[in-house]
N, C-alpha and C. Protein backbone atom coordinates (compact mmCIF):
# COMPACT_ATOMS: atom_id res chain seq x y z
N UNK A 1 -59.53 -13.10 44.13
CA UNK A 1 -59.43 -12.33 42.91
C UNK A 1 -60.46 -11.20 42.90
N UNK A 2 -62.02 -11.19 43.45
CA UNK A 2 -62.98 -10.69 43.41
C UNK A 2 -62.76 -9.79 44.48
N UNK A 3 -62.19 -9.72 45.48
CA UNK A 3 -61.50 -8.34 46.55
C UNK A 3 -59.95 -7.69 45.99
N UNK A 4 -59.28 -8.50 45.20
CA UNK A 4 -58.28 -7.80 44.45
C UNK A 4 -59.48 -6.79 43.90
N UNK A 5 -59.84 -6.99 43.13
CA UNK A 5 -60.50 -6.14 42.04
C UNK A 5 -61.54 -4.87 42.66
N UNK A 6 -62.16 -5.25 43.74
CA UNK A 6 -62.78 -4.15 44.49
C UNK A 6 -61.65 -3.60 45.04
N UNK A 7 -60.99 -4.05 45.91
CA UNK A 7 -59.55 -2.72 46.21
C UNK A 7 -59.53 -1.77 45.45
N UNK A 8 -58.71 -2.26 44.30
CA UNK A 8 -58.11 -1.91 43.06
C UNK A 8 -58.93 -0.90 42.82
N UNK A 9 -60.43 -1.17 42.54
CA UNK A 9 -61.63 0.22 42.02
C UNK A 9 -61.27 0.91 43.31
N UNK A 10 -61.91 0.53 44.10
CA UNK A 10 -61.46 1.79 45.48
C UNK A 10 -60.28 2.84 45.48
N UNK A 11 -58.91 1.77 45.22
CA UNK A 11 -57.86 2.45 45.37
C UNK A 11 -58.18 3.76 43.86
N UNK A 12 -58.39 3.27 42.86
CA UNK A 12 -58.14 4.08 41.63
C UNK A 12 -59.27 5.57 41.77
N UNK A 13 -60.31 4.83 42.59
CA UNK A 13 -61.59 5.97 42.77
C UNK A 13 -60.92 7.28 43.95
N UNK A 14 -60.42 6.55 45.05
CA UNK A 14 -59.76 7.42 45.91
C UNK A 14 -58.59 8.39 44.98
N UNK A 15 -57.82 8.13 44.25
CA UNK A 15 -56.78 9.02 43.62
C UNK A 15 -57.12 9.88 43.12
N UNK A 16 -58.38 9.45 42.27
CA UNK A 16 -58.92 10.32 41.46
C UNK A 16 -59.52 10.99 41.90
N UNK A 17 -60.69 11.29 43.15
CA UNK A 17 -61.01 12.13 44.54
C UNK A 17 -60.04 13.01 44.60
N UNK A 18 -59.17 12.60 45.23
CA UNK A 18 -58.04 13.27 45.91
C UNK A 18 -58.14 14.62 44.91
N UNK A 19 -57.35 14.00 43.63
CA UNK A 19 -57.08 14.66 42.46
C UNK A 19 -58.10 16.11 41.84
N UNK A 20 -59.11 15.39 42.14
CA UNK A 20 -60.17 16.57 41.84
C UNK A 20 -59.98 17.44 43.14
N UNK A 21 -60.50 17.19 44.21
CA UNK A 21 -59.91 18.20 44.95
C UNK A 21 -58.71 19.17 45.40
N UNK A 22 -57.89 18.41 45.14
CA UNK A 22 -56.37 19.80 45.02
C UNK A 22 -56.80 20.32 43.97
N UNK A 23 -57.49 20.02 42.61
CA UNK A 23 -57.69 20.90 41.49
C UNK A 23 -58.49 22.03 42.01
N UNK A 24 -59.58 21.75 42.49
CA UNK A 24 -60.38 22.67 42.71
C UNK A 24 -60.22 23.64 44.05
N UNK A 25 -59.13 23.21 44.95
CA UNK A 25 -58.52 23.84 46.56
C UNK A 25 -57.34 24.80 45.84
N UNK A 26 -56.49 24.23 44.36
CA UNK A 26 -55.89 25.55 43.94
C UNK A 26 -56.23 27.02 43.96
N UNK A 27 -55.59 27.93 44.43
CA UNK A 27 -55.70 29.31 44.22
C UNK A 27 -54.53 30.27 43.30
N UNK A 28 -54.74 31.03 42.86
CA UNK A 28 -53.70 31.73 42.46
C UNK A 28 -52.56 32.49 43.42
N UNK A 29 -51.37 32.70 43.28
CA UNK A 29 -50.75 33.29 44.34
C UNK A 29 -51.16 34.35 44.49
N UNK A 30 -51.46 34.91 46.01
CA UNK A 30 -51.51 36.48 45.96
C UNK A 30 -50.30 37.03 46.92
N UNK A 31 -49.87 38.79 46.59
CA UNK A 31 -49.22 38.72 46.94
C UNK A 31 -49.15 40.36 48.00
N UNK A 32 -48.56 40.31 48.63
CA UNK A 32 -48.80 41.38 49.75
C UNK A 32 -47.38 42.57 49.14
N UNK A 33 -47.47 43.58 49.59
CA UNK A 33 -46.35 44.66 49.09
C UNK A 33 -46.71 45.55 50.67
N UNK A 34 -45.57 45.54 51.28
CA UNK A 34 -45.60 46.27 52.53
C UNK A 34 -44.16 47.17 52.37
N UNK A 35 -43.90 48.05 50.84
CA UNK A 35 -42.97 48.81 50.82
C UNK A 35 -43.50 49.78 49.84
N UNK A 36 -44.62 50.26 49.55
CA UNK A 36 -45.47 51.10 48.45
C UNK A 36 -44.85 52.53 49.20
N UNK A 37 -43.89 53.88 47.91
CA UNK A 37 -43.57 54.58 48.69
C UNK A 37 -44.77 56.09 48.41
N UNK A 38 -44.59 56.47 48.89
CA UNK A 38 -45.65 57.53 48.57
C UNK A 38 -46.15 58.13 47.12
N UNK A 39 -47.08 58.43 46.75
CA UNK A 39 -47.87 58.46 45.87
C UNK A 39 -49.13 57.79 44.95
N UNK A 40 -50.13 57.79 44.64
CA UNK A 40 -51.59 57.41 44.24
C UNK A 40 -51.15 56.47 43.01
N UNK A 41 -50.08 57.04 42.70
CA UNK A 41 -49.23 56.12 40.69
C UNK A 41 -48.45 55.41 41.70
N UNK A 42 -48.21 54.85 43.00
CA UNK A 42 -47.37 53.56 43.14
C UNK A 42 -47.84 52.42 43.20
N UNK A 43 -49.07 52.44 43.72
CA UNK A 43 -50.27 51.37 43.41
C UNK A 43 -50.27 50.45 42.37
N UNK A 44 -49.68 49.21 42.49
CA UNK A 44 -49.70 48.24 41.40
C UNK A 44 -51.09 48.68 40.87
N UNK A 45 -51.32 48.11 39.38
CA UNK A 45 -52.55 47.75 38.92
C UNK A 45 -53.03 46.25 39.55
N UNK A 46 -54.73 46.60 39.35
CA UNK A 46 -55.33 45.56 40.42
C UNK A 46 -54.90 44.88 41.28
N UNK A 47 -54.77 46.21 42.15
CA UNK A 47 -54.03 46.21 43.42
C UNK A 47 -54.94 46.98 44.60
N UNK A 48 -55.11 47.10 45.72
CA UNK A 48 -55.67 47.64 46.14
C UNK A 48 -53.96 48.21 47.58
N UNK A 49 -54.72 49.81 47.74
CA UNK A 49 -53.69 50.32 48.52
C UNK A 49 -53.84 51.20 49.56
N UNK A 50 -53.08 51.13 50.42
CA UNK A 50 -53.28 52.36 51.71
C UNK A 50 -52.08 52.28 52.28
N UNK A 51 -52.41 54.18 52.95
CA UNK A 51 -51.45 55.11 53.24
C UNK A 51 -51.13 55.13 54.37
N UNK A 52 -50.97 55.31 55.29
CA UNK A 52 -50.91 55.65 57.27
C UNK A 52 -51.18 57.58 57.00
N UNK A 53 -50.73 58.26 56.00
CA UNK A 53 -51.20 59.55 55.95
C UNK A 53 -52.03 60.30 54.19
N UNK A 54 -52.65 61.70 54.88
CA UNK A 54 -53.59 61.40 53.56
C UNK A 54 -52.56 62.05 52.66
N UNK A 55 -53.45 62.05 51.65
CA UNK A 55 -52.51 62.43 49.99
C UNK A 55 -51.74 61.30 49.57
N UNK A 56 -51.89 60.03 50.36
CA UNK A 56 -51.39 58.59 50.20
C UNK A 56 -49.44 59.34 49.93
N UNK A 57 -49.26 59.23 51.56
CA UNK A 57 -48.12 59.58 52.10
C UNK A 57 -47.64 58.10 53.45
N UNK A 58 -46.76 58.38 52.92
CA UNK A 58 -46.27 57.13 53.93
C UNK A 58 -45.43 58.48 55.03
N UNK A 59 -46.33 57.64 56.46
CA UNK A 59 -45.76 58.51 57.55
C UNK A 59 -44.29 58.70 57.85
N UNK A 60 -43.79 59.44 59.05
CA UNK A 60 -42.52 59.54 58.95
C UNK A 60 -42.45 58.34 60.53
N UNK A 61 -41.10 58.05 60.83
CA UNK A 61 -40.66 57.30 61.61
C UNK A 61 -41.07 58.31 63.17
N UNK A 62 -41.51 57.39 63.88
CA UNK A 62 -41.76 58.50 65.66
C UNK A 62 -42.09 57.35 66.42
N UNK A 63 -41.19 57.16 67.22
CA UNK A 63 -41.11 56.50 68.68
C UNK A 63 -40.72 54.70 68.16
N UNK A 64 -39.47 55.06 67.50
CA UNK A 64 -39.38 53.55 66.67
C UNK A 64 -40.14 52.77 65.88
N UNK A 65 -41.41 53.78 64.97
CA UNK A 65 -42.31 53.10 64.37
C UNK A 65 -42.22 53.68 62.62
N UNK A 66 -42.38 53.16 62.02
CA UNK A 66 -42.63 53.37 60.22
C UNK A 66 -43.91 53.31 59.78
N UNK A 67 -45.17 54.23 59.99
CA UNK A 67 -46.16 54.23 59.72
C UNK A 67 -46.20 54.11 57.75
N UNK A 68 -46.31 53.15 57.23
CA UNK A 68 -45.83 53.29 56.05
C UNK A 68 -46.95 53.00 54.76
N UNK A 69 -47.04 51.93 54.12
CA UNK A 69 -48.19 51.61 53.16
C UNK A 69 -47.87 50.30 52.97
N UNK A 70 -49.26 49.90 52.52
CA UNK A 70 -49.27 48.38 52.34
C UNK A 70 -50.59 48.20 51.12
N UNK A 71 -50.38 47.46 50.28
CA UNK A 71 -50.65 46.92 49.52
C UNK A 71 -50.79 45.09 49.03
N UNK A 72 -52.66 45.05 48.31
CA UNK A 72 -52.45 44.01 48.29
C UNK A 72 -53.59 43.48 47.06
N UNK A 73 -53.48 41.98 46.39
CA UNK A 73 -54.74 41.75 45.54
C UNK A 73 -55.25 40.62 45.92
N UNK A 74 -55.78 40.36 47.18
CA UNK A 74 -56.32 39.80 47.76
C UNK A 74 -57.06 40.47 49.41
N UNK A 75 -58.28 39.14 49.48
CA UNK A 75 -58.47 39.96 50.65
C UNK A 75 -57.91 39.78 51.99
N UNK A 76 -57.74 41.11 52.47
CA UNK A 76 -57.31 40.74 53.82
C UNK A 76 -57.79 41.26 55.10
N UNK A 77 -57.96 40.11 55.75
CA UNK A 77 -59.04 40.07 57.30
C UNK A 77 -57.84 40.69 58.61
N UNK A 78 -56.66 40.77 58.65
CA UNK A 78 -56.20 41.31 59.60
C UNK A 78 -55.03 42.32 59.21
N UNK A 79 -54.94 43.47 59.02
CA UNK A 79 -54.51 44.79 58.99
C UNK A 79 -53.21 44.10 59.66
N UNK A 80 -53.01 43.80 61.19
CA UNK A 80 -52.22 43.80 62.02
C UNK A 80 -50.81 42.73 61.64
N UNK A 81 -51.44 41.94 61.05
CA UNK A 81 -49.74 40.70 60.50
C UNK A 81 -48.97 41.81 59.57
N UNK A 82 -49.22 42.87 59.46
CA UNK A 82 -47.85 43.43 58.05
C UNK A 82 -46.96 43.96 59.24
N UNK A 83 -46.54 43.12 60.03
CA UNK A 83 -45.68 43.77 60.83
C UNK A 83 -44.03 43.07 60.75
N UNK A 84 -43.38 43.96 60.80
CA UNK A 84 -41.41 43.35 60.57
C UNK A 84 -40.61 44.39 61.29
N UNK A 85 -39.34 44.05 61.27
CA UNK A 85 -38.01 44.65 62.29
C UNK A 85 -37.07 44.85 60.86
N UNK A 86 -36.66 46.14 60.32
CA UNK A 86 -35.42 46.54 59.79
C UNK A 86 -34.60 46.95 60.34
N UNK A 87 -33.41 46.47 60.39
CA UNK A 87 -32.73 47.35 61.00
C UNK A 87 -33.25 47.72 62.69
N UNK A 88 -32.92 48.81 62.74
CA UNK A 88 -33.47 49.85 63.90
C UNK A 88 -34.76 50.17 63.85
N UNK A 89 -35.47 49.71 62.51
CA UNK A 89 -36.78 50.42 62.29
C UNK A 89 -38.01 49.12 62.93
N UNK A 90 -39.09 49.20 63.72
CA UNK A 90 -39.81 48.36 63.78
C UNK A 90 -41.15 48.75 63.14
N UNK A 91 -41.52 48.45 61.64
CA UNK A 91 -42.82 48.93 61.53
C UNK A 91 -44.33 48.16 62.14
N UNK A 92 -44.34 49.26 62.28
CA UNK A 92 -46.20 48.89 63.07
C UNK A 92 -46.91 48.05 62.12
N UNK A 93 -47.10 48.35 61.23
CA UNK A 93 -48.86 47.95 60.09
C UNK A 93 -49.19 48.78 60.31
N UNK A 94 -50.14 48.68 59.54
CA UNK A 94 -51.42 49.27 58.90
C UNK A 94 -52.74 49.02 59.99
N UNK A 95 -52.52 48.23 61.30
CA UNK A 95 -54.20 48.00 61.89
C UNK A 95 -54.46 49.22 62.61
N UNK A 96 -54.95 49.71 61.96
CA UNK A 96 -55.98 51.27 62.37
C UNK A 96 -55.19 52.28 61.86
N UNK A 97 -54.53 52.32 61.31
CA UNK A 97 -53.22 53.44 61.09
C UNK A 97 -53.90 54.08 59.10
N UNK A 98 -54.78 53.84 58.26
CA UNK A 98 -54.87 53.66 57.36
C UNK A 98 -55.18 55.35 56.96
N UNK A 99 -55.12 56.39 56.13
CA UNK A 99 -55.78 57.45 55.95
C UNK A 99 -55.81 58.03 54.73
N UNK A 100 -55.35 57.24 53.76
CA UNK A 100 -55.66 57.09 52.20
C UNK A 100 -55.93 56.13 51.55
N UNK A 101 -56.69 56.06 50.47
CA UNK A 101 -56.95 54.20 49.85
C UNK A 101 -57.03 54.69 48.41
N UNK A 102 -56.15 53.57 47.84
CA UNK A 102 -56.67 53.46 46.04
C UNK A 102 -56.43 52.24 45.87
N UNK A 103 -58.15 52.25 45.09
CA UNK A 103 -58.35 50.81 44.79
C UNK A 103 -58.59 50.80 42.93
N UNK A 104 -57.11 50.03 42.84
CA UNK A 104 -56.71 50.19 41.15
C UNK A 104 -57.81 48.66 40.58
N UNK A 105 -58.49 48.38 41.46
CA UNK A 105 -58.97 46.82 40.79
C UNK A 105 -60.44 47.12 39.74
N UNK A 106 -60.55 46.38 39.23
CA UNK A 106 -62.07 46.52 38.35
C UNK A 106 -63.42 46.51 39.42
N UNK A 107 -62.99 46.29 40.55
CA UNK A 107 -64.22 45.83 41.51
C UNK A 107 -64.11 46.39 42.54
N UNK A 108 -65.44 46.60 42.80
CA UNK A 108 -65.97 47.47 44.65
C UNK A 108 -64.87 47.03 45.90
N UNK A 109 -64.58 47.93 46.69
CA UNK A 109 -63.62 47.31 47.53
C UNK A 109 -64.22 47.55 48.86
N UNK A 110 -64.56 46.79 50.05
CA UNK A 110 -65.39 46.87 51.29
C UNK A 110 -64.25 47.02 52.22
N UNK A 111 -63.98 48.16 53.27
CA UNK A 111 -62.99 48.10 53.84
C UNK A 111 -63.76 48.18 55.71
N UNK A 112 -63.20 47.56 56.36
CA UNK A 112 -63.85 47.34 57.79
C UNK A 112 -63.05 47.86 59.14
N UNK A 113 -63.69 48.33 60.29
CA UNK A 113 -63.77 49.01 61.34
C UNK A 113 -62.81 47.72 62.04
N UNK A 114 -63.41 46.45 61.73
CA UNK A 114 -62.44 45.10 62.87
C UNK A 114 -61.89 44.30 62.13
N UNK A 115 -61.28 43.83 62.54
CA UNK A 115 -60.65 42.33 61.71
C UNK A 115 -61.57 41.28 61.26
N UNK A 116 -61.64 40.71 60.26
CA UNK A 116 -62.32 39.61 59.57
C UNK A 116 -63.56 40.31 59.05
N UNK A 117 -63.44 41.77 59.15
CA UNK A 117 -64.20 41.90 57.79
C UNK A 117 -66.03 42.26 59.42
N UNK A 118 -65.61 43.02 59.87
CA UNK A 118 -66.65 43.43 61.08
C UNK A 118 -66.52 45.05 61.43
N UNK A 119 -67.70 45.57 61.69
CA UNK A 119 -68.02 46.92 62.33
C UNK A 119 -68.41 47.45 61.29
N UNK A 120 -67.85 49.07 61.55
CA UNK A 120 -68.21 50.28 60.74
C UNK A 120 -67.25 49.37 59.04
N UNK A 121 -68.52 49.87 57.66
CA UNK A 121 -67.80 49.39 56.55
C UNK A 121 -68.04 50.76 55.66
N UNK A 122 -66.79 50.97 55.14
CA UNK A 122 -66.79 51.70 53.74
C UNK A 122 -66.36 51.07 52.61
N UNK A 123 -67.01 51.51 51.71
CA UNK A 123 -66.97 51.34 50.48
C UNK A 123 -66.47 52.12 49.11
N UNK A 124 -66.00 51.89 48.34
CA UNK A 124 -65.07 52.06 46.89
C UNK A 124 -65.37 51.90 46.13
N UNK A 125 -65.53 52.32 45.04
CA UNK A 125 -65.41 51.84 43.67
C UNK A 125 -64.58 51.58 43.03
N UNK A 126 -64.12 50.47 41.64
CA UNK A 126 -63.54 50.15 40.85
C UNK A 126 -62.56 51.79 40.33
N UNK A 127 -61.23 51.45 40.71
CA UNK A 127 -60.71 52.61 40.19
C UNK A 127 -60.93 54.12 40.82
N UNK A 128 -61.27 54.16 42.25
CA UNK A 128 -61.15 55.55 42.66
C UNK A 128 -60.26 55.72 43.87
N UNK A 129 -59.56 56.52 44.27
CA UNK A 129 -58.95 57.07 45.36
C UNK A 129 -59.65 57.52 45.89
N UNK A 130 -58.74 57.89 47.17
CA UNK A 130 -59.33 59.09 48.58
C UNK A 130 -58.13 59.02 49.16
N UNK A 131 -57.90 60.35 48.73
CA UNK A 131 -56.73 61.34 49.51
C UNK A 131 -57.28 61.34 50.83
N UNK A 132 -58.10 61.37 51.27
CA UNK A 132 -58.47 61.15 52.75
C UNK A 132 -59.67 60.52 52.57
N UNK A 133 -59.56 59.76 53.65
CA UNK A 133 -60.96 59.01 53.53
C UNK A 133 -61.83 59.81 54.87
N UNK A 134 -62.92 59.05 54.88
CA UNK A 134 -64.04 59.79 55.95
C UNK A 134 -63.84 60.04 57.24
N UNK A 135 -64.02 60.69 58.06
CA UNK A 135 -63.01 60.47 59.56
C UNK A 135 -63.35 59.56 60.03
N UNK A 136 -64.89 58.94 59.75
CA UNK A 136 -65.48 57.85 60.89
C UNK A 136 -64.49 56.67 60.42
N UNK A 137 -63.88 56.61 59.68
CA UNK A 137 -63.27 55.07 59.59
C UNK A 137 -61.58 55.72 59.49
N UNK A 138 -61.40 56.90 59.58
CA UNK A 138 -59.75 57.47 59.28
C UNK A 138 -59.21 56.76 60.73
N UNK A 139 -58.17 55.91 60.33
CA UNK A 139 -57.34 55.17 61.56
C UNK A 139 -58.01 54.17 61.96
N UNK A 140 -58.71 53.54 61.66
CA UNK A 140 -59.66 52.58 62.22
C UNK A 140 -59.47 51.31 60.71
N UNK A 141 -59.26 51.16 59.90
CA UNK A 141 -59.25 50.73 58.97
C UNK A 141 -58.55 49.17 59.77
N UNK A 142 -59.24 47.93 59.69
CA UNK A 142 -58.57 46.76 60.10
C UNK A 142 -58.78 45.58 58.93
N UNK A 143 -59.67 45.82 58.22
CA UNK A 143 -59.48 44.75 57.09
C UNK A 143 -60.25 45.16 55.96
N UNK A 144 -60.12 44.03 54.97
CA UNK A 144 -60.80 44.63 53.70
C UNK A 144 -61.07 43.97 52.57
N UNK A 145 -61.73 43.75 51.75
CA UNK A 145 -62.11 42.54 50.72
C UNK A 145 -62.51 43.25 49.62
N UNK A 146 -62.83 42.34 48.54
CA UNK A 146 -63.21 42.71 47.35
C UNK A 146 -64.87 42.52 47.84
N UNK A 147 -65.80 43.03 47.36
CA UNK A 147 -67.47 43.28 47.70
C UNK A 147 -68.26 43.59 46.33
């Protein structure tokens, strides 16, 4: 009866473990937009966004590629996964291809030279564009976070 009853606490202590942790491992969904068409007003709000050309222009199609825009409200460490097949069209991503940014969010936005958030970093403020950004990071753009 006296190991029934220690189980029993064990078992009820483990659920309730468990329980707290998926509570606290929840995140909110975030969500990626890899069809933003040209212009600085297509930019969801608290959203963060980039162009492949400046004046936040989505490039034109050359050598089977869609240099296009991508958008997102979360951070993201590799530029290179926004990649898909339409049709005839294969777009590239965004990894190094980047040459406009608006960042519609309330907060600083850190954008990086490598993936996971490494190398040369520029920085944003809450709510500003750049029709072109700086040359040292123009095309080089591989990831990027909130900072």
């Amino acid at each position: 009866m006296k190991l029934r009853r220690t189980v029993s606490r064990v078992a009820v202590g483990v659920v309730a473990l468990a329980g707290a942790v998926v509570a606290t491992t929840t995140t909110a969904n975030a969500s990626i937009l890899t069809d933003i068409q040209t212009g600085s007003g297509k930019c969801p709000a608290n959203w963060v966004c980039l162009w492949s050309e400046n004046n936040f222009v989505r490039g034109s199609p050359a050598g089977g590629y869609d240099f296009g825009a991508v958008g997102a409200n979360e951070n993201i460490s590799d530029m290179g996964k926004f990649k898909f097949e339409k049709d005839y069209w294969r777009w590239k991503g965004m990894q190094d291809s980047a040459s406009s940014v608006v960042n519609n969010t309330g907060s600083r936005i850190c954008f990086y030279e490598h993936n996971n958030y490494g190398g040369l970093e520029f920085r944003i403020g809450p709510g500003e564009q750049w029709a072109s950004v700086p040359s040292w990071i123009n095309d080089k753009i591989s990831s990027f976070k909130y900072c």
